[in-house]
PDB file of N, CA and C in Angstrom:
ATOM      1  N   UNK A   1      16.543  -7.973 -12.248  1.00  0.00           N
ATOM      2  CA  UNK A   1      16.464  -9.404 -12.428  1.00  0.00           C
ATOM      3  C   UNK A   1      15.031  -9.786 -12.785  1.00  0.00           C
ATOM      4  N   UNK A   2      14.315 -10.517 -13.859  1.00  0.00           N
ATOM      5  CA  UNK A   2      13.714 -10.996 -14.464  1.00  0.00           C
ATOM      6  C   UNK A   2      13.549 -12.566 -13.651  1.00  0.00           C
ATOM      7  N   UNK A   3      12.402 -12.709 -13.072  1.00  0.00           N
ATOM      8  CA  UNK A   3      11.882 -14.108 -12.370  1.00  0.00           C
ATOM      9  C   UNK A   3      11.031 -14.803 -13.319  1.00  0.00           C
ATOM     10  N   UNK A   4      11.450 -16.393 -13.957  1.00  0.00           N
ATOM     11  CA  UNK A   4      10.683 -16.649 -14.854  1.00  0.00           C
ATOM     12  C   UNK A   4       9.555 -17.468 -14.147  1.00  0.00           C
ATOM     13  N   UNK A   5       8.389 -18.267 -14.751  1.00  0.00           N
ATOM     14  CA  UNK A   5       7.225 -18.752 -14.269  1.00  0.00           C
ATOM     15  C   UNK A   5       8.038 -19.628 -13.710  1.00  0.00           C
ATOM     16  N   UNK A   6       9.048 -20.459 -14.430  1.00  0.00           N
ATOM     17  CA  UNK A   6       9.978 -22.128 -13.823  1.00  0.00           C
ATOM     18  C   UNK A   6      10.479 -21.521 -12.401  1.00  0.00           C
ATOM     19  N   UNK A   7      11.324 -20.655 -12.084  1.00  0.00           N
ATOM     20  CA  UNK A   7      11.735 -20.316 -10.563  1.00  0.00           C
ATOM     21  C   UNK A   7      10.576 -20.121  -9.566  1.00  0.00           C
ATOM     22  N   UNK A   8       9.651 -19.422  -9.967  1.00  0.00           N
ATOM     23  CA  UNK A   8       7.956 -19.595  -9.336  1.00  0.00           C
ATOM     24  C   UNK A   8       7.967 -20.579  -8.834  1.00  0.00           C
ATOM     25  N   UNK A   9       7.567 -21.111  -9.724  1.00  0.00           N
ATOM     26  CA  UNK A   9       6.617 -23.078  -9.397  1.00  0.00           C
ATOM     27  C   UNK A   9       7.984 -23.299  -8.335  1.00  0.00           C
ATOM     28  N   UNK A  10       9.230 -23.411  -9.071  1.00  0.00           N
ATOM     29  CA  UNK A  10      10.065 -24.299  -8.060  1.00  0.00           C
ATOM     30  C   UNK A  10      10.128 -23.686  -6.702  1.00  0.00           C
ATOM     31  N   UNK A  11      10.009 -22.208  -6.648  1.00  0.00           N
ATOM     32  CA  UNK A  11      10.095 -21.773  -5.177  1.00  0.00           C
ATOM     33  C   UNK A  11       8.451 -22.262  -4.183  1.00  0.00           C
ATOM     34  N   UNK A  12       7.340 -22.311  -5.484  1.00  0.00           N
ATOM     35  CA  UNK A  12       6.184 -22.688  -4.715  1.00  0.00           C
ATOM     36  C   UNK A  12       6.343 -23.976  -3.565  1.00  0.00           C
ATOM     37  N   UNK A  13       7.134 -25.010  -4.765  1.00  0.00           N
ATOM     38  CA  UNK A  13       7.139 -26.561  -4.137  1.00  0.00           C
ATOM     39  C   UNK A  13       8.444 -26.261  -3.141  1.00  0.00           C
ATOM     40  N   UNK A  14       9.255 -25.474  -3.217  1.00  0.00           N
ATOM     41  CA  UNK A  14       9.856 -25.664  -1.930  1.00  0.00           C
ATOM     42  C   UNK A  14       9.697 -24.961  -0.957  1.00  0.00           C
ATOM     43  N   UNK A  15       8.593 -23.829  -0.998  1.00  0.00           N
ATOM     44  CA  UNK A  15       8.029 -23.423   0.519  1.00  0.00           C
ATOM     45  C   UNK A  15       7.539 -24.027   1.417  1.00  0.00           C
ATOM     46  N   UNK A  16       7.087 -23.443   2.283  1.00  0.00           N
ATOM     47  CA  UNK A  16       6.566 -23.907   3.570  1.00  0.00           C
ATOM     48  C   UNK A  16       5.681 -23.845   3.381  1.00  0.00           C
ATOM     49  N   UNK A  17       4.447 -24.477   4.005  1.00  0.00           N
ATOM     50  CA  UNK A  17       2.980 -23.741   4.009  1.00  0.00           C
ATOM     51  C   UNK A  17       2.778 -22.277   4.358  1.00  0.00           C
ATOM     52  N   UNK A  18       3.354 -22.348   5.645  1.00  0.00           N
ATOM     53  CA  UNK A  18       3.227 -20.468   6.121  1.00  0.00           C
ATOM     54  C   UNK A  18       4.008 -19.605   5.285  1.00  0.00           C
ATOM     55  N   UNK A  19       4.971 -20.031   4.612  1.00  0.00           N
ATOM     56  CA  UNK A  19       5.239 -19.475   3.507  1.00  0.00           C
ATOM     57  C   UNK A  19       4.676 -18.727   2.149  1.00  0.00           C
ATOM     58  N   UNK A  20       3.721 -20.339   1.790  1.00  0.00           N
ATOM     59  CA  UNK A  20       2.608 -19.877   0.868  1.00  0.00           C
ATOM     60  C   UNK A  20       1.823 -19.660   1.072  1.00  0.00           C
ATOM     61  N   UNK A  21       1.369 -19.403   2.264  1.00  0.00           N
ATOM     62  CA  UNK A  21       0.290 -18.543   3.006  1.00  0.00           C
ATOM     63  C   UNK A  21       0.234 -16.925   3.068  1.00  0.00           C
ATOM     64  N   UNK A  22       1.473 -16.972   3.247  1.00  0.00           N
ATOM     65  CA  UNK A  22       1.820 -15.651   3.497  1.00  0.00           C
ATOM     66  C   UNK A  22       1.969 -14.759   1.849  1.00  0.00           C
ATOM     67  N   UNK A  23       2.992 -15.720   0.943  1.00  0.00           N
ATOM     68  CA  UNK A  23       2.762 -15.308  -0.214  1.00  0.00           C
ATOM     69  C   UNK A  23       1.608 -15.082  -0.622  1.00  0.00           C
ATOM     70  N   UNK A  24       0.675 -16.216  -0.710  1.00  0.00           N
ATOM     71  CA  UNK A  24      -0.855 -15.651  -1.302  1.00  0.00           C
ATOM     72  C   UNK A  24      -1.586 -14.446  -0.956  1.00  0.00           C
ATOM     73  N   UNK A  25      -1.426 -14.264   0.328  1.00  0.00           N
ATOM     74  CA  UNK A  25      -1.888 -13.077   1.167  1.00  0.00           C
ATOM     75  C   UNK A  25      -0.864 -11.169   0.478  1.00  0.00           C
ATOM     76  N   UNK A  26      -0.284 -11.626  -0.007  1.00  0.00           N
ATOM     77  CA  UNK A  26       0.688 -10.635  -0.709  1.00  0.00           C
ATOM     78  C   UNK A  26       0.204 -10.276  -1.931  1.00  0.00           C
ATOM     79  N   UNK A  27       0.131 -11.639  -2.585  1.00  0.00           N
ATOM     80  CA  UNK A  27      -0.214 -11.289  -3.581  1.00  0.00           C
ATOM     81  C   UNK A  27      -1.717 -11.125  -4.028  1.00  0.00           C
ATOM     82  N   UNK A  28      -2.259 -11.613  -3.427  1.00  0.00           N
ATOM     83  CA  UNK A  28      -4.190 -11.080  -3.596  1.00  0.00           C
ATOM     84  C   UNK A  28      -4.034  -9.583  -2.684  1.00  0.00           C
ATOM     85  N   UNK A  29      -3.099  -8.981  -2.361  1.00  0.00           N
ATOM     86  CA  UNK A  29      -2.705  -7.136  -1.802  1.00  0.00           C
ATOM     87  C   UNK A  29      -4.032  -7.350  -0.267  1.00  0.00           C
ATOM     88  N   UNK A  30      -3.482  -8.300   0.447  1.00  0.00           N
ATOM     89  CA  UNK A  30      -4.190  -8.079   1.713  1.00  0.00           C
ATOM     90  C   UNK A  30      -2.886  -7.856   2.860  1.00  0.00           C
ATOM     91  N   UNK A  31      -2.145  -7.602   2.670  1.00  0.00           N
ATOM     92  CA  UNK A  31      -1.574  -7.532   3.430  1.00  0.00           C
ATOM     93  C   UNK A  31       0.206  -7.321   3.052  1.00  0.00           C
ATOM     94  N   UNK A  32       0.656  -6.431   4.007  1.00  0.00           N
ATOM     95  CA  UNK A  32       2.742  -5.913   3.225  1.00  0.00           C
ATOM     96  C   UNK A  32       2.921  -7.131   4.464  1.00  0.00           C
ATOM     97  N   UNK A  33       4.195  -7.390   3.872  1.00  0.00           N
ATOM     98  CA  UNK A  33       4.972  -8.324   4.923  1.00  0.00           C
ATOM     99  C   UNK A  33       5.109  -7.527   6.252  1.00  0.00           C
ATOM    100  N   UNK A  34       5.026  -8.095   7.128  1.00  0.00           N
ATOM    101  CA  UNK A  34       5.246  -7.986   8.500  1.00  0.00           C
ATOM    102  C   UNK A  34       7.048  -7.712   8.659  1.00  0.00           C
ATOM    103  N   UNK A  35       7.761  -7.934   7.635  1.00  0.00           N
ATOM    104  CA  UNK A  35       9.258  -7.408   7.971  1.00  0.00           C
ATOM    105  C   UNK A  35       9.738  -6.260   6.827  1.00  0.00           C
ATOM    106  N   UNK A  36       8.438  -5.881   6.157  1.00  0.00           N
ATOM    107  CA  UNK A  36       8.584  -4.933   5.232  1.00  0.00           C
ATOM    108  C   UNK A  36       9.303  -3.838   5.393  1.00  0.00           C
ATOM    109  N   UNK A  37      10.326  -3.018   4.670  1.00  0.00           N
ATOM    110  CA  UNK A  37      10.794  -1.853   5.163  1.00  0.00           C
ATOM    111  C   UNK A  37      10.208  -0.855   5.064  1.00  0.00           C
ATOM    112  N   UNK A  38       8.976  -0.755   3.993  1.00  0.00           N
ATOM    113  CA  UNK A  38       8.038  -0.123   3.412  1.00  0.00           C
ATOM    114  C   UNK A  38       7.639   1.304   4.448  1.00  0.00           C
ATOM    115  N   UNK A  39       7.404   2.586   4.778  1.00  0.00           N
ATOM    116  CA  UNK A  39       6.840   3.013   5.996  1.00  0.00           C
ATOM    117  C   UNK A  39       6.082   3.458   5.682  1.00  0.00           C
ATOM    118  N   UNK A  40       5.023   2.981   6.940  1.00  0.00           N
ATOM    119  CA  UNK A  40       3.523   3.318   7.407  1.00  0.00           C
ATOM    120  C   UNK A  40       3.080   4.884   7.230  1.00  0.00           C
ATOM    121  N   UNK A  41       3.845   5.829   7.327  1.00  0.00           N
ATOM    122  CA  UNK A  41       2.952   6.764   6.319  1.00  0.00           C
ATOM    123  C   UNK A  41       3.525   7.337   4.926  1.00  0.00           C
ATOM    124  N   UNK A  42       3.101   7.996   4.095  1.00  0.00           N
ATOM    125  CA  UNK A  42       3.025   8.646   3.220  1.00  0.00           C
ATOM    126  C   UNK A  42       3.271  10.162   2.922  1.00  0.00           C
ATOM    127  N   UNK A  43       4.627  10.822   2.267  1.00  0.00           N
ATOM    128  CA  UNK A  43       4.667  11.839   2.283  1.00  0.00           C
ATOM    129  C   UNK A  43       3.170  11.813   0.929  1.00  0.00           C
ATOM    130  N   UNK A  44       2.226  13.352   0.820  1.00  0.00           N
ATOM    131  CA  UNK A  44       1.727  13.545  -0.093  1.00  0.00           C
ATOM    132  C   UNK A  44       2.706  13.368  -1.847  1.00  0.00           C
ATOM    133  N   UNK A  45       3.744  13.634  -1.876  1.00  0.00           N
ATOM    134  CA  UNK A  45       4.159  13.030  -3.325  1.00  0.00           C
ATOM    135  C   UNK A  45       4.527  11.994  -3.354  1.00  0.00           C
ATOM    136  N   UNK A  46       5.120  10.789  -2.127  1.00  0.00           N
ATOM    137  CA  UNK A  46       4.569   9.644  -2.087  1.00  0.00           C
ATOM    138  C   UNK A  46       3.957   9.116  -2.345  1.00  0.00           C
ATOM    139  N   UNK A  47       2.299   9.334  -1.998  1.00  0.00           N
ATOM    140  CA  UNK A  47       0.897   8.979  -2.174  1.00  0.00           C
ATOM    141  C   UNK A  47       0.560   9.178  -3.590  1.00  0.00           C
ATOM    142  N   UNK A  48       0.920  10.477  -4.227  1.00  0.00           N
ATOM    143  CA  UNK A  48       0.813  10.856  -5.556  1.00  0.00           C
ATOM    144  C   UNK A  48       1.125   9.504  -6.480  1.00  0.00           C
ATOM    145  N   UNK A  49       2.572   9.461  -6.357  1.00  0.00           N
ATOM    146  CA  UNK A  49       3.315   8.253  -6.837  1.00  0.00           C
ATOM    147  C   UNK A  49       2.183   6.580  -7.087  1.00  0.00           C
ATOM    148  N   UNK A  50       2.441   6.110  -5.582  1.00  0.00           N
ATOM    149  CA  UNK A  50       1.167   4.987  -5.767  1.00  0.00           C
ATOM    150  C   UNK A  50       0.071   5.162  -6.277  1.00  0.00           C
ATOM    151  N   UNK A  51      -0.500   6.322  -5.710  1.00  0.00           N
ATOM    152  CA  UNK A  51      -1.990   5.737  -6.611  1.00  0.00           C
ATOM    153  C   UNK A  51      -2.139   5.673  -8.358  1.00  0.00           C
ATOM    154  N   UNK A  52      -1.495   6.361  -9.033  1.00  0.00           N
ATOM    155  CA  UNK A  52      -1.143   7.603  -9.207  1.00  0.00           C
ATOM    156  C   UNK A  52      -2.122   8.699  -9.176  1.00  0.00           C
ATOM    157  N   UNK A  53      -1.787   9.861  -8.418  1.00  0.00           N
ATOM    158  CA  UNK A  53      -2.723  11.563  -8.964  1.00  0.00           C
ATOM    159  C   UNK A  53      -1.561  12.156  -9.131  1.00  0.00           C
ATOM    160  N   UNK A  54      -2.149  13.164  -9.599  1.00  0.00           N
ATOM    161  CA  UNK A  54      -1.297  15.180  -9.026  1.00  0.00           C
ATOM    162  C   UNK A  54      -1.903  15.313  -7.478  1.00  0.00           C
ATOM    163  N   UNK A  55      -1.025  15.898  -7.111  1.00  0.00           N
ATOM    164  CA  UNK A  55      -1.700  16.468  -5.853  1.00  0.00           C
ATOM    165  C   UNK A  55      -2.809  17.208  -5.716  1.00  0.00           C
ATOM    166  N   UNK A  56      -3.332  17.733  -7.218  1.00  0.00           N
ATOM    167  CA  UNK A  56      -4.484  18.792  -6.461  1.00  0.00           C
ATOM    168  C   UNK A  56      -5.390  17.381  -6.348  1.00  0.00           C
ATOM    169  N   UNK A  57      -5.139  16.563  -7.193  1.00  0.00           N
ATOM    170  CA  UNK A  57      -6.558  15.266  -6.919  1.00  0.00           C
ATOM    171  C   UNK A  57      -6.349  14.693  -5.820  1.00  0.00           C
ATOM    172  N   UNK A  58      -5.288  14.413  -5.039  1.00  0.00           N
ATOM    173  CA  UNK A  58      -5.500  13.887  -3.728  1.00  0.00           C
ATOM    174  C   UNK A  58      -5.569  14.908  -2.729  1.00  0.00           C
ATOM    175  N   UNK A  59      -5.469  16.256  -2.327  1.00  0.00           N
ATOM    176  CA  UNK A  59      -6.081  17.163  -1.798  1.00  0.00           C
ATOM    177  C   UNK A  59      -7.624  16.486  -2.065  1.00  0.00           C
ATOM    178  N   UNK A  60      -8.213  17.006  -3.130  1.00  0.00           N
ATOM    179  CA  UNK A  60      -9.450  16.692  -3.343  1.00  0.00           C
ATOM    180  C   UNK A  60      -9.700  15.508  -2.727  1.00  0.00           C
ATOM    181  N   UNK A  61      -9.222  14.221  -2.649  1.00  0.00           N
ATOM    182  CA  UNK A  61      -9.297  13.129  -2.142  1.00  0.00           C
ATOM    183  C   UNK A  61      -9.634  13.228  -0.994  1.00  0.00           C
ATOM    184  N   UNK A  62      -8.790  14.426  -0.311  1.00  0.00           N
ATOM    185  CA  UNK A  62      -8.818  13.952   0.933  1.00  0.00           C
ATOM    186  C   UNK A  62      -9.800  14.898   1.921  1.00  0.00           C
ATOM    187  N   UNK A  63     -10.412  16.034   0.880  1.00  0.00           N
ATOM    188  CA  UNK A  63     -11.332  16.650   0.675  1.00  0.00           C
ATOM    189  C   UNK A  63     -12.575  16.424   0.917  1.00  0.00           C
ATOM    190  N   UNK A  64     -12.841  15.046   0.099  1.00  0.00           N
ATOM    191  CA  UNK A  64     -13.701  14.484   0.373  1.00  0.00           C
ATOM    192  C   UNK A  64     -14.396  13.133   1.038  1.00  0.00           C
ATOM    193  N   UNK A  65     -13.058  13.285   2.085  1.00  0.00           N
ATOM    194  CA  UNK A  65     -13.029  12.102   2.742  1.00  0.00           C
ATOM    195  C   UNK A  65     -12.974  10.646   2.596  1.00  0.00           C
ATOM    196  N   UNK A  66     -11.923  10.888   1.726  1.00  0.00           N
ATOM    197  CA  UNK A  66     -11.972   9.440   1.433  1.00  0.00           C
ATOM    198  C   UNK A  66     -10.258   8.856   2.274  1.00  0.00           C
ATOM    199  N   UNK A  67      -9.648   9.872   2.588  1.00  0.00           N
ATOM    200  CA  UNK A  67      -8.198   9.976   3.057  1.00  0.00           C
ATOM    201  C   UNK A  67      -8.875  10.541   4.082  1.00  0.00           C
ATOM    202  N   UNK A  68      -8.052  10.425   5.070  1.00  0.00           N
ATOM    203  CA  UNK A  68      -7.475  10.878   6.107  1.00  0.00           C
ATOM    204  C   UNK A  68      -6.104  11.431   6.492  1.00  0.00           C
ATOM    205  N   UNK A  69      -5.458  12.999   6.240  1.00  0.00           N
ATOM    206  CA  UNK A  69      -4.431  13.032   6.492  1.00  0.00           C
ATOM    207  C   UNK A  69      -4.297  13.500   7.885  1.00  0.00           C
ATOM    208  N   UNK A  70      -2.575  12.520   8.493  1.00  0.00           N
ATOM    209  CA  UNK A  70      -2.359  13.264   9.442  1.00  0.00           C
ATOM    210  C   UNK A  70      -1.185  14.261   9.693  1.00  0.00           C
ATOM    211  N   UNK A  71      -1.338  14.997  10.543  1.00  0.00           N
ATOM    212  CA  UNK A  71      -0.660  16.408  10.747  1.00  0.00           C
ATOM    213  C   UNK A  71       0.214  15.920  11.794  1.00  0.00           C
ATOM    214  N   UNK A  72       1.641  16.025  11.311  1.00  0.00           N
ATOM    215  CA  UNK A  72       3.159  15.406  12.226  1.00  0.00           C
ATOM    216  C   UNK A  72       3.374  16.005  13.053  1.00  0.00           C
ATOM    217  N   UNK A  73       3.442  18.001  12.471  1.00  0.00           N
ATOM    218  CA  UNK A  73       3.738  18.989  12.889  1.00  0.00           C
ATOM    219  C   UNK A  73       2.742  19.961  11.839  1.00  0.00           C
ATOM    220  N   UNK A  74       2.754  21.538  12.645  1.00  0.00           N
ATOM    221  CA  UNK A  74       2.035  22.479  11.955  1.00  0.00           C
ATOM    222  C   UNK A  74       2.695  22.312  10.532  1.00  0.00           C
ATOM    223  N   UNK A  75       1.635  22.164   9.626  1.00  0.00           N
ATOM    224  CA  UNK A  75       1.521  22.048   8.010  1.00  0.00           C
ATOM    225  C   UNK A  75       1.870  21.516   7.598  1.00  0.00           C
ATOM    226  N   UNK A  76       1.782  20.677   7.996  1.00  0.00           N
ATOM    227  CA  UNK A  76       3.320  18.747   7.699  1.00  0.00           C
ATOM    228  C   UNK A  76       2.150  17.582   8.339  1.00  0.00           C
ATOM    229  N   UNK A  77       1.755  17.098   6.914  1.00  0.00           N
ATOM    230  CA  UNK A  77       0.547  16.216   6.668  1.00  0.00           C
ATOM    231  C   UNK A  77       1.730  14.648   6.186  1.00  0.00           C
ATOM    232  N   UNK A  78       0.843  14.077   6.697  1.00  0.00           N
ATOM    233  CA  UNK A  78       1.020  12.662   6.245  1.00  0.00           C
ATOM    234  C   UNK A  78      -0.417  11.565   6.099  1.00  0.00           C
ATOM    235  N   UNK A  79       0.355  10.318   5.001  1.00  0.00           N
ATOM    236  CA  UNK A  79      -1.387   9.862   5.126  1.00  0.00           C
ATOM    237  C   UNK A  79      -0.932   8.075   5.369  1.00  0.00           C
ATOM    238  N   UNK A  80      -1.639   7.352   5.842  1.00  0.00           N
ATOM    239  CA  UNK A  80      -1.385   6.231   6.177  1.00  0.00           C
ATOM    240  C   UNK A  80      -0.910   5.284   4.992  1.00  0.00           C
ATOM    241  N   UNK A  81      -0.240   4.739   4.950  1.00  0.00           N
ATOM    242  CA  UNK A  81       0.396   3.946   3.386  1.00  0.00           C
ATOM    243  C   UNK A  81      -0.987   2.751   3.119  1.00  0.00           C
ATOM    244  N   UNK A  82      -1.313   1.841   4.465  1.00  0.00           N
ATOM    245  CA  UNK A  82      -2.612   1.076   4.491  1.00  0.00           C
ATOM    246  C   UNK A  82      -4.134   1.770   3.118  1.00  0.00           C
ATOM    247  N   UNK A  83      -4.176   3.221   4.146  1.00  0.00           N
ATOM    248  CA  UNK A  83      -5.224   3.876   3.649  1.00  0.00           C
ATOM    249  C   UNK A  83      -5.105   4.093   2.334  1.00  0.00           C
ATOM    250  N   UNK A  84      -4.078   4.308   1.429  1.00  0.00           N
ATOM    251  CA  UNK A  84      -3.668   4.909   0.032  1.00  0.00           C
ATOM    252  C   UNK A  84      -3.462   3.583  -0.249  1.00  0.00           C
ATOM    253  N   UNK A  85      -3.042   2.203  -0.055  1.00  0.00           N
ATOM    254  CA  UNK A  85      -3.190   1.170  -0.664  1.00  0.00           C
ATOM    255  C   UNK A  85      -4.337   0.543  -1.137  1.00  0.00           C
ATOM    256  N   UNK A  86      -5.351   1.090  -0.088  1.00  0.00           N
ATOM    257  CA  UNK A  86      -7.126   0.463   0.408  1.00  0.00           C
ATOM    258  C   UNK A  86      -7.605   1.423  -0.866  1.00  0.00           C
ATOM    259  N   UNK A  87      -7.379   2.716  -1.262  1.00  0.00           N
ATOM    260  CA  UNK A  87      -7.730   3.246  -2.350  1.00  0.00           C
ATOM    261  C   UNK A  87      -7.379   2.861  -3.729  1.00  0.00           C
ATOM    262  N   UNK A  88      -6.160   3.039  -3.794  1.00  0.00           N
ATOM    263  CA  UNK A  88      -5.837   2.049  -4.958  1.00  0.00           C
ATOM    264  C   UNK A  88      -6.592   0.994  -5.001  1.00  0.00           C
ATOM    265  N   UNK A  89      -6.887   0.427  -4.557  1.00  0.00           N
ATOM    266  CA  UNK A  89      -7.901  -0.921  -4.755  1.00  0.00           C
ATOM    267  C   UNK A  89      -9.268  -1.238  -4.486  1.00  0.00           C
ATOM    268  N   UNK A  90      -9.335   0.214  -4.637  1.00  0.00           N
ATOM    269  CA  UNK A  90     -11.182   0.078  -4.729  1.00  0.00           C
ATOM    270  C   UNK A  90     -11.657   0.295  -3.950  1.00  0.00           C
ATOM    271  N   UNK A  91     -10.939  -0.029  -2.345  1.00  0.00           N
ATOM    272  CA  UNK A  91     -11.114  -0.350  -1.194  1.00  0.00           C
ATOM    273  C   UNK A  91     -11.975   1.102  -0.449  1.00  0.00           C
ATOM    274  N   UNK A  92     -12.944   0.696   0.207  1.00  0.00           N
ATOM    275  CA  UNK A  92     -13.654   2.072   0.751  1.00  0.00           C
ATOM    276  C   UNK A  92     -13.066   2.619   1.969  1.00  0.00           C
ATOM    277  N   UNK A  93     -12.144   3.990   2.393  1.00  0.00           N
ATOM    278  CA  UNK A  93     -11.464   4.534   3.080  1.00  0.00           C
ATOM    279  C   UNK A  93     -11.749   5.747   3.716  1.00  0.00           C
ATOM    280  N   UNK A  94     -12.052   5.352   5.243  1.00  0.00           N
ATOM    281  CA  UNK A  94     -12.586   6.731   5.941  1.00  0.00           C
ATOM    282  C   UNK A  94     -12.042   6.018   7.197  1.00  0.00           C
ATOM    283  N   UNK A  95     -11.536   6.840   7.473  1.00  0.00           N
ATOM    284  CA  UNK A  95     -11.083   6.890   9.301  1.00  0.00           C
ATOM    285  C   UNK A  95     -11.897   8.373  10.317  1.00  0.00           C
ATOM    286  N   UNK A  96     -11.483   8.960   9.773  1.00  0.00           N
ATOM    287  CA  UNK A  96     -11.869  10.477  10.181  1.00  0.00           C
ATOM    288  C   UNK A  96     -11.277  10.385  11.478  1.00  0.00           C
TER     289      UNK A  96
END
């Protein structure tokens, strides 16, 4: 489905404030909805996907600390969806 600018505006004027609060906050990427189904971590070809890399570049990524992966189970890495969003966007990312 294709949303034109006219359904926009009209959904703008009939939100709520916390509505368009919340929208703005979405859309300037500060924040996933709070009822998002989205999940909080990241398989590595997950992560691949969003940013986009190959995996050897996010190895390297995470190589050089700019990721943080975590370990679920022995050799079973995951990485925070937050953290790989904060990259995509410029955003400077170190937890360690």
């Amino acid at each position: 489905m294709t949303v034109t600018d006219e359904q926009i505006i009209q959904a703008v004027f009939a939100a709520t404030d916390e509505a368009k609060e919340r929208a703005l906050q979405i859309l300037r990427g500060e924040e996933l909805p709070a009822d998002s189904n989205e999940p909080l971590f990241l398989t590595m070809g997950e992560a691949c996907e969003l940013i986009p890399c190959s995996r050897a570049t996010l190895w390297r990524i995470i190589k050089a600390g700019r990721l943080t992966k975590i370990e679920i189970y022995p050799n079973a890495f995951r990485l925070r969806r937050t953290d790989v969003l904060d990259l995509a966007r410029g955003k400077a990312v170190s937890r360690g």
